[in-house]
N, C-alpha and C. Protein backbone atom coordinates (compact mmCIF):
# COMPACT_ATOMS: atom_id res chain seq x y z
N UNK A 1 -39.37 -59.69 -98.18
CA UNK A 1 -38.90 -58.58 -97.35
C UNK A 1 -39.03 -58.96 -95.88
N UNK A 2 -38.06 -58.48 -95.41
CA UNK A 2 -37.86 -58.82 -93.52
C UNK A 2 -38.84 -57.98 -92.71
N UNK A 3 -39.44 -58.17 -92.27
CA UNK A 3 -40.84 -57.12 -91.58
C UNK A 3 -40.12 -56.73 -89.96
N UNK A 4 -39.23 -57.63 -89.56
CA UNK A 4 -39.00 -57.70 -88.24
C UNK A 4 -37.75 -56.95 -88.32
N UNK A 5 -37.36 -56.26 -86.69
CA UNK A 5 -36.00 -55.37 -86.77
C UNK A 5 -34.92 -56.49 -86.29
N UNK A 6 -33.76 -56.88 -87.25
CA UNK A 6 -32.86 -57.47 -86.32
C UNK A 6 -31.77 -57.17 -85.69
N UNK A 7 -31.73 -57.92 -84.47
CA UNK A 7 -30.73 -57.21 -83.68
C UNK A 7 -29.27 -57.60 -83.70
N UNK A 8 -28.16 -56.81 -84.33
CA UNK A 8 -26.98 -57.48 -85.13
C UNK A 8 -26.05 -56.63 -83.71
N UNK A 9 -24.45 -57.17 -83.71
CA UNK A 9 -23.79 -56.60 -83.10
C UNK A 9 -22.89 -55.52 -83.58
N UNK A 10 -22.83 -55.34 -85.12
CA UNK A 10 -22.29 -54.20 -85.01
C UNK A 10 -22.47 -54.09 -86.93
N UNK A 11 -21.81 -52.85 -87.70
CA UNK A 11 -22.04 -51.81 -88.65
C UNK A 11 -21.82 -53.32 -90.15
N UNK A 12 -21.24 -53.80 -89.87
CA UNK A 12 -20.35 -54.85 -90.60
C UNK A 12 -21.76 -56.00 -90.74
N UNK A 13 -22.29 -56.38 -89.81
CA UNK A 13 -23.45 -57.32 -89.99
C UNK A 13 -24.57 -56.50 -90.51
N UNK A 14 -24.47 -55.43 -90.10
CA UNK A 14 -25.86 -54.66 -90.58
C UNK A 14 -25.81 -54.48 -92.66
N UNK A 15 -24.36 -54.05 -92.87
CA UNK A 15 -24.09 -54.09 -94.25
C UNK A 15 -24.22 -55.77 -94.82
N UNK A 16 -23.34 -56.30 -94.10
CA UNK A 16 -23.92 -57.94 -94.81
C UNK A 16 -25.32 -58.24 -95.00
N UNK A 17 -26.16 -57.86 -94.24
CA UNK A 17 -27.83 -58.47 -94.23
C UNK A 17 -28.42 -57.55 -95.32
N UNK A 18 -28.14 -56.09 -95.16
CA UNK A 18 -28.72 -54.99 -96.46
C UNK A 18 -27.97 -55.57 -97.90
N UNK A 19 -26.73 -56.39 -98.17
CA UNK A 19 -26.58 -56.73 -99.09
C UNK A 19 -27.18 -57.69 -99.47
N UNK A 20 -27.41 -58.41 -98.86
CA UNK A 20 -28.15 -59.72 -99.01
C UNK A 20 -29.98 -59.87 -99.19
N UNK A 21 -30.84 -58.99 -98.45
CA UNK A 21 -31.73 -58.59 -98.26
C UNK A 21 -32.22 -57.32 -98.68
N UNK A 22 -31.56 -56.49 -98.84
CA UNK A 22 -31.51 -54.95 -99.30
C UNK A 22 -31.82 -54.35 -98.11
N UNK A 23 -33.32 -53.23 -98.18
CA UNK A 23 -33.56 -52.37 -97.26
C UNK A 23 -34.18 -53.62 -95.59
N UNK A 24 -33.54 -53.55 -94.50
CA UNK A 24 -33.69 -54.02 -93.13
C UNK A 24 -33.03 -53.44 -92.24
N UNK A 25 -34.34 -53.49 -91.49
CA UNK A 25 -33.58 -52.20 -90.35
C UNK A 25 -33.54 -53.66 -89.17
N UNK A 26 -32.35 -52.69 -88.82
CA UNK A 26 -31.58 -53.43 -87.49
C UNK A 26 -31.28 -52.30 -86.41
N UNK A 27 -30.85 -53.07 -85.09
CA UNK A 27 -30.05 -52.50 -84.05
C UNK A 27 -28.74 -52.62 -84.06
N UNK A 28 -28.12 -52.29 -83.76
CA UNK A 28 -26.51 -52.76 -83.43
C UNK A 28 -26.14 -52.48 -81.72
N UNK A 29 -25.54 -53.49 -81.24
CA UNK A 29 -25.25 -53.68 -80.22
C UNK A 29 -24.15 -53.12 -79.81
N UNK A 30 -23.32 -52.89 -80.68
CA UNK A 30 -21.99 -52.05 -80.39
C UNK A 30 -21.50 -53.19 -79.77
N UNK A 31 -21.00 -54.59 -80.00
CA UNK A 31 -20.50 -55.51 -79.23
C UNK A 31 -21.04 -55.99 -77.61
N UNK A 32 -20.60 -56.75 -77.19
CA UNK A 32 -20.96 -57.36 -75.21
C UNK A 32 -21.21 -56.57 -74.56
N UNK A 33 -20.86 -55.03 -74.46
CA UNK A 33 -21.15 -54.64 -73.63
C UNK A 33 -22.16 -53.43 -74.28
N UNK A 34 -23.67 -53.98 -74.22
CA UNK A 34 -24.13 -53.37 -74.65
C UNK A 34 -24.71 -52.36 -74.17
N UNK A 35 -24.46 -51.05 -74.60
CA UNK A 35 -25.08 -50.18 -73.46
C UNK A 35 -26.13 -49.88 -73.36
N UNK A 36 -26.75 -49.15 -71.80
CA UNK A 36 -28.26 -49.52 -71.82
C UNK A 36 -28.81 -48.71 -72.25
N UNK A 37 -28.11 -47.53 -72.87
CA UNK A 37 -29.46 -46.78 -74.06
C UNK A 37 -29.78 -47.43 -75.46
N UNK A 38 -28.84 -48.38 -75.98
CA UNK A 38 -29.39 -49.76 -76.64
C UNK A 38 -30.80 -50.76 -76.12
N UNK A 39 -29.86 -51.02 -75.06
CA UNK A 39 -30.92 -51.91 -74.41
C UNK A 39 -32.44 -51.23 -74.28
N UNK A 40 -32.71 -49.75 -73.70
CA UNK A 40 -33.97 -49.23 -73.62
C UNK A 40 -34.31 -48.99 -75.44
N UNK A 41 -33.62 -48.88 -76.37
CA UNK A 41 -33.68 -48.97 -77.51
C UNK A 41 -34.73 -49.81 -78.00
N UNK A 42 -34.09 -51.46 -77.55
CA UNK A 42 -34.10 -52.88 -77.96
C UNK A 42 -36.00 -52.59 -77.48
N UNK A 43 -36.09 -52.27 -75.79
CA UNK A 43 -37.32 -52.91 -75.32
C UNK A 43 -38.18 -51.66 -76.05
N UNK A 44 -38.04 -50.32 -76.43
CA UNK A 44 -38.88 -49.61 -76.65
C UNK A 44 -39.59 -50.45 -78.18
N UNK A 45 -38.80 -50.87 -79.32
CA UNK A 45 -38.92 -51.03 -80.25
C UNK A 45 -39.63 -52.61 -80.01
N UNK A 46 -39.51 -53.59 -79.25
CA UNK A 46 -40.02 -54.42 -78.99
C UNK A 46 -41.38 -54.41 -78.95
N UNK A 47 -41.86 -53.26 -78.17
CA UNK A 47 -43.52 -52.98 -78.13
C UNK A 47 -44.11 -52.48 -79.42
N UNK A 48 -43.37 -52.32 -80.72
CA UNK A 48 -44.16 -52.00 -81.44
C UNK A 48 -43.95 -52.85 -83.00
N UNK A 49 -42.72 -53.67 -82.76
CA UNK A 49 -42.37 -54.71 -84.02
C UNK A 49 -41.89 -55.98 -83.58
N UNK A 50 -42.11 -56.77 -84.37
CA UNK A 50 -41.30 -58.17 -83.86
C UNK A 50 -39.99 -57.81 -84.06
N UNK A 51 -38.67 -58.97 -83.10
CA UNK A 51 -37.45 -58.68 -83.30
C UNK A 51 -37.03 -59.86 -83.54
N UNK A 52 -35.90 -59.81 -84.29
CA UNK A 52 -34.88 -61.27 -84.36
C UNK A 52 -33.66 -61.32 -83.88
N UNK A 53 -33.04 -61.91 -83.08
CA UNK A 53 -31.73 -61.92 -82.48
C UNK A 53 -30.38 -62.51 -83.39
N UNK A 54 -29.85 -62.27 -84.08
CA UNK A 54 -29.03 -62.42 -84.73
C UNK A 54 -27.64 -61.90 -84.69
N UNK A 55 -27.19 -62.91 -83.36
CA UNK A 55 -25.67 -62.60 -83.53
C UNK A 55 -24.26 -64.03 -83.78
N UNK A 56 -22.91 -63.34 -83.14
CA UNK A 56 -22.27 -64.40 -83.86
C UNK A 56 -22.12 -65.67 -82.50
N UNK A 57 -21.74 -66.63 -83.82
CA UNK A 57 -21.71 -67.77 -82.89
C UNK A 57 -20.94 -68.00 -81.92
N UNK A 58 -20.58 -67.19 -81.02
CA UNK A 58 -19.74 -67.32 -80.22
C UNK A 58 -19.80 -66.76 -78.35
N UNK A 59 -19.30 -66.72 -77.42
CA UNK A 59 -19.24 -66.72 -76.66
C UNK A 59 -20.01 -65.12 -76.24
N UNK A 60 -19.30 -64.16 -77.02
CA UNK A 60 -20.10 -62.85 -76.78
C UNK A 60 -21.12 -62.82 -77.51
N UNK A 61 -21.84 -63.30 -78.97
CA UNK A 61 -22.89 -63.44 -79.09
C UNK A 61 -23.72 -63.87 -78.05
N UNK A 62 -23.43 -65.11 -77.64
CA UNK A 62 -24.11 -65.88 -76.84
C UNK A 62 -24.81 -64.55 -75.37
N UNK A 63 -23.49 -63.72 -75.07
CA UNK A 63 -24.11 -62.97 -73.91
C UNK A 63 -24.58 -61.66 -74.67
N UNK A 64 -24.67 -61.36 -75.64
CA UNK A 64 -25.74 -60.41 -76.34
C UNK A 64 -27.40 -60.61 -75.97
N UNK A 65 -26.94 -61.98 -76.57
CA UNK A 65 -28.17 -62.67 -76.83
C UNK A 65 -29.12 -62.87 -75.14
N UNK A 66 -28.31 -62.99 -74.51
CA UNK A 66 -29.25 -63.10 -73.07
C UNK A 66 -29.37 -61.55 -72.55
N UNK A 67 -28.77 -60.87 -73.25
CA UNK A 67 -28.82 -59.65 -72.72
C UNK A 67 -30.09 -59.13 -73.15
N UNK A 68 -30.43 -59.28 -74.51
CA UNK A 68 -31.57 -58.75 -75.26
C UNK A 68 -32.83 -59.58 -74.94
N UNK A 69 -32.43 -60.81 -74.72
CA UNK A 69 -33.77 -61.55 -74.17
C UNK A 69 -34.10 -61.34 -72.64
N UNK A 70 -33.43 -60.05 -72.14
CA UNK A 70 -33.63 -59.96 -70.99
C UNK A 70 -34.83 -58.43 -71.07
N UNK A 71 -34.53 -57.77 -72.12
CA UNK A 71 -35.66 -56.49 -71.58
C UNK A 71 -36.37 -56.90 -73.21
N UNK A 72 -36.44 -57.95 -73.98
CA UNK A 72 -37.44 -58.32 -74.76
C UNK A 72 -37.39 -59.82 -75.13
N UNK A 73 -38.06 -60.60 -74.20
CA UNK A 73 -38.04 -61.98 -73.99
C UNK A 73 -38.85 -62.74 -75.42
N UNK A 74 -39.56 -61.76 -76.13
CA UNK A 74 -40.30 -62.94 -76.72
C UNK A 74 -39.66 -62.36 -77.94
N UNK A 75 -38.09 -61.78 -78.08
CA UNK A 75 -37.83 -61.58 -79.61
C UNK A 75 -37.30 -63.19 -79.66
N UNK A 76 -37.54 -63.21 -80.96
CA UNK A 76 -37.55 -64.42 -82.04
C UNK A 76 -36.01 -64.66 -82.12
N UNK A 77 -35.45 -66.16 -82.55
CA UNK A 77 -34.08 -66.26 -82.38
C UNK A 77 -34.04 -66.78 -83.63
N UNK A 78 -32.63 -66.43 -84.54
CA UNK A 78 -31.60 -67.14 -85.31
C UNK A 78 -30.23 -67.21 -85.02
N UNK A 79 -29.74 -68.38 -85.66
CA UNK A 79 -28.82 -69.14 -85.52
C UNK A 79 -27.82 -69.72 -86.02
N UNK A 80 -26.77 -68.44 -86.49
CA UNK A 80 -26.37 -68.91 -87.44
C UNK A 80 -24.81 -69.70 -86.99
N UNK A 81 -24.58 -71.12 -88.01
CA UNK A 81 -23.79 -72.35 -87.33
C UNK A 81 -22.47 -71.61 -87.53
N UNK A 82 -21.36 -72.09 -86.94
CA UNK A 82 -20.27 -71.60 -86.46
C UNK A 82 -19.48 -71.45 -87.90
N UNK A 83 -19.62 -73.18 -88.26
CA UNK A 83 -19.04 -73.06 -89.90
C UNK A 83 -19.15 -72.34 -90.76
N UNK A 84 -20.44 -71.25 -90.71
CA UNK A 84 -20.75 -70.85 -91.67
C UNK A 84 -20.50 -68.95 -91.76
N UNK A 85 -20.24 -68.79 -90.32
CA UNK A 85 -19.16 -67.71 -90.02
C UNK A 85 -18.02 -67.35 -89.55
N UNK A 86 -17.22 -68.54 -90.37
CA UNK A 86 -15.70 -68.20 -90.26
C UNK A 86 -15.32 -67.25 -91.24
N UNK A 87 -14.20 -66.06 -91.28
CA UNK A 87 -13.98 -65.07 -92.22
C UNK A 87 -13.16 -66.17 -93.09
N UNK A 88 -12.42 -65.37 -94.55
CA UNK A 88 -11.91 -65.83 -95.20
C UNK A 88 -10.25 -66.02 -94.83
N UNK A 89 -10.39 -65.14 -93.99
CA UNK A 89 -8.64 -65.26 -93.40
C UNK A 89 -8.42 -65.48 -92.31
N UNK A 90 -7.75 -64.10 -91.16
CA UNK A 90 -7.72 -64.27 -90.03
C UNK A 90 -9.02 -63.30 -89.51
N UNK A 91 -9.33 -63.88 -88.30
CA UNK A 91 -10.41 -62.80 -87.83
C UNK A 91 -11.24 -63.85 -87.02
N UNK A 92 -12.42 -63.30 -86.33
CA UNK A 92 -13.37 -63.85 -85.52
C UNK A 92 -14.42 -64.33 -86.42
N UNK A 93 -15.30 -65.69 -85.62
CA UNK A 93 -16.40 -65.75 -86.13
C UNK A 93 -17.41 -64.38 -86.48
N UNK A 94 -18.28 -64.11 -87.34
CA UNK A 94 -19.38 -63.30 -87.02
C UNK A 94 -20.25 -63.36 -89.00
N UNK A 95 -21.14 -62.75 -88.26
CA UNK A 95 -22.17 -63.05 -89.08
C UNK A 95 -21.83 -62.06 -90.22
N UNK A 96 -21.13 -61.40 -90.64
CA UNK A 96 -20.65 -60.19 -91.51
C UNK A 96 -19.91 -61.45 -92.68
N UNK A 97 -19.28 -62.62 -92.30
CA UNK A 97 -18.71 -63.79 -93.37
C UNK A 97 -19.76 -64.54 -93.88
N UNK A 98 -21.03 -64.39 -93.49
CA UNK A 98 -21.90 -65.28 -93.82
C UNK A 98 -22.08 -65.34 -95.52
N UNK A 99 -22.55 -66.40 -96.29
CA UNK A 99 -23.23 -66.23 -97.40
C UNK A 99 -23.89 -65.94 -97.37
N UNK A 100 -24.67 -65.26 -98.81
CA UNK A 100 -25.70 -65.08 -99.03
C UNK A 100 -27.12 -66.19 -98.92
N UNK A 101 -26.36 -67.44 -99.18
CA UNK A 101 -27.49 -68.52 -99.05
C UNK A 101 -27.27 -68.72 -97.86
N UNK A 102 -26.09 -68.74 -97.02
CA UNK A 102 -26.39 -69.32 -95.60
C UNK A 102 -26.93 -68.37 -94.64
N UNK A 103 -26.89 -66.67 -95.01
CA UNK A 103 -27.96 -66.33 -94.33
C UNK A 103 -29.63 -66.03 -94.67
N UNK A 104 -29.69 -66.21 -95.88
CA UNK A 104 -31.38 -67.15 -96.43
C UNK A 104 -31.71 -68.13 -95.23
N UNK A 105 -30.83 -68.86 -95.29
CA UNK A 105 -31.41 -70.36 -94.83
C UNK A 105 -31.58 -70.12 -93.58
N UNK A 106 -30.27 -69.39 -92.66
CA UNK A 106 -30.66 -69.21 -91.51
C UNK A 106 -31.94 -68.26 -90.86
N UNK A 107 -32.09 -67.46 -91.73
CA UNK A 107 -33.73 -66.57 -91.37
C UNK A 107 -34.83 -66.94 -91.81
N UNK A 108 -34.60 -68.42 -92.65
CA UNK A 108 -35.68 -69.17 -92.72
C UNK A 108 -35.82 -69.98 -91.88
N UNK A 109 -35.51 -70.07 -90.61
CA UNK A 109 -35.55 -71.39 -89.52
C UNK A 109 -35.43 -70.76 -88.03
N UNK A 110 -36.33 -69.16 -87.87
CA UNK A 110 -36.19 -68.36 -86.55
C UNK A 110 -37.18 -69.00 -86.25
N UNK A 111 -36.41 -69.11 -84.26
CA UNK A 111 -37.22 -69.81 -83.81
C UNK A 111 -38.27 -68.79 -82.67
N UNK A 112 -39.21 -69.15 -82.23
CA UNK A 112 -39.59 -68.39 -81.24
C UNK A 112 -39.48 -68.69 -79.52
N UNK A 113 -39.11 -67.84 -78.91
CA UNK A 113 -38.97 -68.13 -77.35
C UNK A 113 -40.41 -68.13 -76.57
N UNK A 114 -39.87 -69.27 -75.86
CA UNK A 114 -41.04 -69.39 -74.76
C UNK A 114 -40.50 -69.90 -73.67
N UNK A 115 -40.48 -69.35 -72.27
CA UNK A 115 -39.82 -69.64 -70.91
C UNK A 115 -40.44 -70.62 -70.21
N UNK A 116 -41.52 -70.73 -70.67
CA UNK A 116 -42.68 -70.99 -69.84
C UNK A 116 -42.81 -72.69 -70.61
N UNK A 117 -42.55 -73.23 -71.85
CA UNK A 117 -42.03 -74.43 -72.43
C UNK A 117 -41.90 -75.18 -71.13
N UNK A 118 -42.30 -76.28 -71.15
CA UNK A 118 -41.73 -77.18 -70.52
C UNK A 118 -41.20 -78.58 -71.29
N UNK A 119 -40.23 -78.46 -71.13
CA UNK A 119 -39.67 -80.14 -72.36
C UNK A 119 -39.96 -81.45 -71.86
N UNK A 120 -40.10 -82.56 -72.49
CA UNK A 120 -40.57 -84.05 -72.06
C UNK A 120 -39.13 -84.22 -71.59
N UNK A 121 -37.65 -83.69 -72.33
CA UNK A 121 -36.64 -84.12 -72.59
C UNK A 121 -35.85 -83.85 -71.13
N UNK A 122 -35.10 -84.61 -70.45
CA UNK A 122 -34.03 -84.55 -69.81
C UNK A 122 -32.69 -84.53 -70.03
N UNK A 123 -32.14 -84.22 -68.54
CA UNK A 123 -30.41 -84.03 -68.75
C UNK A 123 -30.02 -85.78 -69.21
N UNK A 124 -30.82 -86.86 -68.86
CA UNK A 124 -30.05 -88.10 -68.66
C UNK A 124 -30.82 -88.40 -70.26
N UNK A 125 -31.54 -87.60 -71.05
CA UNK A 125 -31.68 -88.28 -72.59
C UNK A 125 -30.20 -87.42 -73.23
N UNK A 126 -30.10 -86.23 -72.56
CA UNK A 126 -28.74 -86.18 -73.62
C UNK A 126 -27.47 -86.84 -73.21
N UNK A 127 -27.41 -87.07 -71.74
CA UNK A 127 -26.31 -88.26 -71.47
C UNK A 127 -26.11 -89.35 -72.40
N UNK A 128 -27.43 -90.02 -72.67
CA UNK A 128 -27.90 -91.01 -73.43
C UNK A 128 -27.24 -90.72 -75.11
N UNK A 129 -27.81 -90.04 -75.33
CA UNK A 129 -27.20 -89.60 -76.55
C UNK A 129 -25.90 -89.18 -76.86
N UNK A 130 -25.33 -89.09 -76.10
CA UNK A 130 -23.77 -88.22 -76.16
C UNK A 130 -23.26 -87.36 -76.42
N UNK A 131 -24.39 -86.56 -75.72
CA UNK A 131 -23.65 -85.04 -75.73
C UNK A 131 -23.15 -84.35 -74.76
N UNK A 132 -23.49 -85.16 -73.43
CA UNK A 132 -23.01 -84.42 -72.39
C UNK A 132 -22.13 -85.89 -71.50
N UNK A 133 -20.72 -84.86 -71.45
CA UNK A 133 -20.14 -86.21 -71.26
C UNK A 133 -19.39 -86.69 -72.56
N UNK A 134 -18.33 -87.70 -72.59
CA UNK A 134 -17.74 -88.25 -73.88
C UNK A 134 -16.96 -87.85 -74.32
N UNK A 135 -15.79 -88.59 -75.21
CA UNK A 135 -14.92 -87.79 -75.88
C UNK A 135 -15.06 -87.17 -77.45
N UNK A 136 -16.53 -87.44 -78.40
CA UNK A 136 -16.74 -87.07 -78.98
C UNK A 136 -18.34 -86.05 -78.85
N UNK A 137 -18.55 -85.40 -77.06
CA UNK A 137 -19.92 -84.51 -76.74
C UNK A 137 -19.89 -83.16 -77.69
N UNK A 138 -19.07 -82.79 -77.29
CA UNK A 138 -18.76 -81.50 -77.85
C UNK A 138 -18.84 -81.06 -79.49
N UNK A 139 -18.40 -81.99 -80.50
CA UNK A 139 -18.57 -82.03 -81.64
C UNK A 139 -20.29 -82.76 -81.89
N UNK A 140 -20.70 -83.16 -80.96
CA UNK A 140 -21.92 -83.86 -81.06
C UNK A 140 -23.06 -82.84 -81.37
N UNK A 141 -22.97 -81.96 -80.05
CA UNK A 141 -23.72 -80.73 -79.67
C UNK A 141 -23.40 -79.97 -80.63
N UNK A 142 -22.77 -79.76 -81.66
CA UNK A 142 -22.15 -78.58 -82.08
C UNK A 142 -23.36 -79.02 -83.63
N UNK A 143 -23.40 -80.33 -83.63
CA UNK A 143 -23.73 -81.03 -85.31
C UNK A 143 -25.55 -80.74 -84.82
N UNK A 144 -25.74 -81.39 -83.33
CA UNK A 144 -26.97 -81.33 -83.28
C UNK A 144 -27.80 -79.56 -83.20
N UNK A 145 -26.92 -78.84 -82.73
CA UNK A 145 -27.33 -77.34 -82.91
C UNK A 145 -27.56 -76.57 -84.16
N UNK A 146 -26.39 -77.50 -85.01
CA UNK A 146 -26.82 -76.61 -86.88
C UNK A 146 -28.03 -77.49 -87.36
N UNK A 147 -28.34 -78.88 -86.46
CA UNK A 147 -29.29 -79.49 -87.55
C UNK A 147 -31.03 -79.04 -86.81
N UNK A 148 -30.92 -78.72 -85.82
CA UNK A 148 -31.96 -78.06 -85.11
C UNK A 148 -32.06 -76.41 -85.36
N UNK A 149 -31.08 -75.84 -85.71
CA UNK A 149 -30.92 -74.28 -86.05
C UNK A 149 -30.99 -73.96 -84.61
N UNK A 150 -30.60 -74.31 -83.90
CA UNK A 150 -30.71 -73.61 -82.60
C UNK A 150 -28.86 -72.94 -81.81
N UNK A 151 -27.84 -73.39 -82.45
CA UNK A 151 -26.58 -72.81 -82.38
C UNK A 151 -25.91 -73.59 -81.54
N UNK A 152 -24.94 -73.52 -81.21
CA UNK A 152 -24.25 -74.35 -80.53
C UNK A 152 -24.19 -73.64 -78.69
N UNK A 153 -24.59 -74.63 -77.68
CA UNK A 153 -24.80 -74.98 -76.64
C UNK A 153 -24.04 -75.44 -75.85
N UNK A 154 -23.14 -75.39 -74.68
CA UNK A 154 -22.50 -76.29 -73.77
C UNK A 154 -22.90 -77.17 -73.15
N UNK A 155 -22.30 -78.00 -72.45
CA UNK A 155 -23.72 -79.43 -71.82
C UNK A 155 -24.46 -78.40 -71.22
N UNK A 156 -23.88 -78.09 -70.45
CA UNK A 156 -24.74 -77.07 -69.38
C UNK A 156 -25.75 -76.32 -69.93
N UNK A 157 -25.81 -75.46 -70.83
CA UNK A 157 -26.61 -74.84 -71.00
C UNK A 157 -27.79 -75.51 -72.52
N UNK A 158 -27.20 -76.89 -73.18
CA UNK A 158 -27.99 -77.81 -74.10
C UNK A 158 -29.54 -77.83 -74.03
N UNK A 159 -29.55 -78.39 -72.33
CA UNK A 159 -31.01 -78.35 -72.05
C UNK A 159 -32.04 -77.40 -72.30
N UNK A 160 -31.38 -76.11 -71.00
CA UNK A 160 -32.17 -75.03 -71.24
C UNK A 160 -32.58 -74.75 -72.46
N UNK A 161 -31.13 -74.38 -73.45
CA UNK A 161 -31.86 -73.93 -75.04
C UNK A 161 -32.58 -74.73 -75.54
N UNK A 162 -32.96 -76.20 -75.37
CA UNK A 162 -34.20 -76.85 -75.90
C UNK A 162 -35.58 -76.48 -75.55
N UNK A 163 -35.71 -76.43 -74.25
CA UNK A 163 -36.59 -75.51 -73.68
C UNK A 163 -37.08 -74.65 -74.39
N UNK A 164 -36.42 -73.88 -73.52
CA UNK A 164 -36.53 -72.76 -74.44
C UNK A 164 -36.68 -71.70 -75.85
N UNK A 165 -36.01 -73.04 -77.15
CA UNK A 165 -36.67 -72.73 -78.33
C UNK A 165 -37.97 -73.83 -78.56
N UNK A 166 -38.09 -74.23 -77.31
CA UNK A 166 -39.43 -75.00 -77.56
C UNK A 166 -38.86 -76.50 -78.68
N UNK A 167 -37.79 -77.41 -78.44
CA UNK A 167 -37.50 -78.07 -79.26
C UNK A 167 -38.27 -79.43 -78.70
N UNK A 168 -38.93 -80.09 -79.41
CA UNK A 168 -40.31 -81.62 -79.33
C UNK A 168 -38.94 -82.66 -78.94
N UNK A 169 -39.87 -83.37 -78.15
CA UNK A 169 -39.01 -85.03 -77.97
C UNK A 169 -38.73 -85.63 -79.69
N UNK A 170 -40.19 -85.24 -80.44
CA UNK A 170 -39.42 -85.94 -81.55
C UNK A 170 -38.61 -85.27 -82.33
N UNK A 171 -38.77 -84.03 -82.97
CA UNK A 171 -37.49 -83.27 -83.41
C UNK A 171 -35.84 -83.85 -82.82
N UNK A 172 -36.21 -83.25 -81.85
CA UNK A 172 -35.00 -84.16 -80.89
C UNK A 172 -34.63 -85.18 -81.29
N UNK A 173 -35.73 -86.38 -81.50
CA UNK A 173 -34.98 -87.48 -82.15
C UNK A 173 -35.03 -87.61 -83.60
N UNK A 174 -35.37 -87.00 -83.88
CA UNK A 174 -35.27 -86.69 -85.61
C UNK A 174 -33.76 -86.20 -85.98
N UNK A 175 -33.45 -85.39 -85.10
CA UNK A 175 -32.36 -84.25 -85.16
C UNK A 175 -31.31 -85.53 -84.79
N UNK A 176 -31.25 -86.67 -83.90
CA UNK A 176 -30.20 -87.32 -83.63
C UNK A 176 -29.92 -88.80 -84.16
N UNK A 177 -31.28 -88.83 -84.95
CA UNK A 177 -31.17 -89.88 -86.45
C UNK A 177 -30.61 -89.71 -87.59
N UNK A 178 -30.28 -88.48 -87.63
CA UNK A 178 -29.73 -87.60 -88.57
C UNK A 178 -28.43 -87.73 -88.33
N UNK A 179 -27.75 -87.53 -87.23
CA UNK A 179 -26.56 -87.22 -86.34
C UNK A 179 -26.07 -88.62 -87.07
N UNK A 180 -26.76 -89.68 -86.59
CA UNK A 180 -26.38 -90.99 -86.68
C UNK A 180 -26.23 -91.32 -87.94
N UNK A 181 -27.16 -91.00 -88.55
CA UNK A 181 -26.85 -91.08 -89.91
C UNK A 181 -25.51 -90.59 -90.15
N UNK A 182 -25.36 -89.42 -90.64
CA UNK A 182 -24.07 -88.60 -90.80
C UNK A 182 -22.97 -89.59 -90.15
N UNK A 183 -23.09 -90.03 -89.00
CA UNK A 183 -21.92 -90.94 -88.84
C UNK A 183 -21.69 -92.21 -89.10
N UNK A 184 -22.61 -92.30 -89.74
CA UNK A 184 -22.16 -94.27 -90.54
C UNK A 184 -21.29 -94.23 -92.02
């Protein structure tokens, strides 16, 4: 059973996770623009349960997600990979397509935030590696984000989210032995 409230963007993710999980209480964001009697929602409930951030892989997830880590910084993050919320037809990524095993797996691998992290890792180790920069960065970052569970990242913002989910120099290179692997 899920002990923590997660914070989904809308009615459709909340039914996918109760099917999958049964009884879990969530928030719903009502999409990007979340309004701030949500948001005082998000921080009231923060002071009295852990939270998990769980939205879709995409561009407005992404600004959910800083939105909520803004009036409750130490809720917990998942991550679920892009592939694994495409619908069956036409439609947007979101976490409402997920499987049942792929959202198991993904709430088995929440990570926790810490700002205050400081990484060994630099901008010029992911140069090094090829993710920032190149004509194959972008698909790089995208492989190294599902194999870290941390989601997919732009160069720009790669670093920070290492940081910030607290990701080790060696994970890091664990995570891009892997990469390498996969490509031989």
């Amino acid at each position: 059973m899920i002990q923590e409230v997660i914070i989904v963007e809308g009615r459709d993710d909340t039914r996918r996770l109760r099917e999958v999980f049964g009884a879990v209480d969530t928030i719903e964001t009502r999409g990007s623009a979340v309004p701030p009697a949500i948001l005082q929602e998000i921080k009231a409930v923060a002071q009295k349960r852990p939270l998990i951030v769980l939205t879709d892989p995409d561009f407005n997830g992404e600004q959910i997600r800083k939105k909520v880590l803004a009036v409750a910084p130490n809720a917990k993050q998942a991550f679920l990979p892009r592939s694994q919320a495409r619908p069956q037809g036409k439609g947007s990524l979101g976490v409402e397509h997920a499987s049942a095993a792929d959202l198991r797996a993904c709430l088995a691998h929440v990570l926790t935030t810490d700002q205050t992290f400081v990484s060994q890792l630099s901008r010029r180790d992911l140069v090094a590696a090829g993710l920032i920069a190149g004509p194959a960065a972008k698909q790089r970052r995208e492989q190294l984000g599902d194999l870290l569970h941390i989601g997919y990242a732009n160069g720009k913002q790669l670093l920070p989210r290492l940081q910030m989910l607290q990701v080790s120099v060696a994970d890091f290179q664990q995570a891009l032995q892997r990469l390498e692997d996969n490509d031989d």
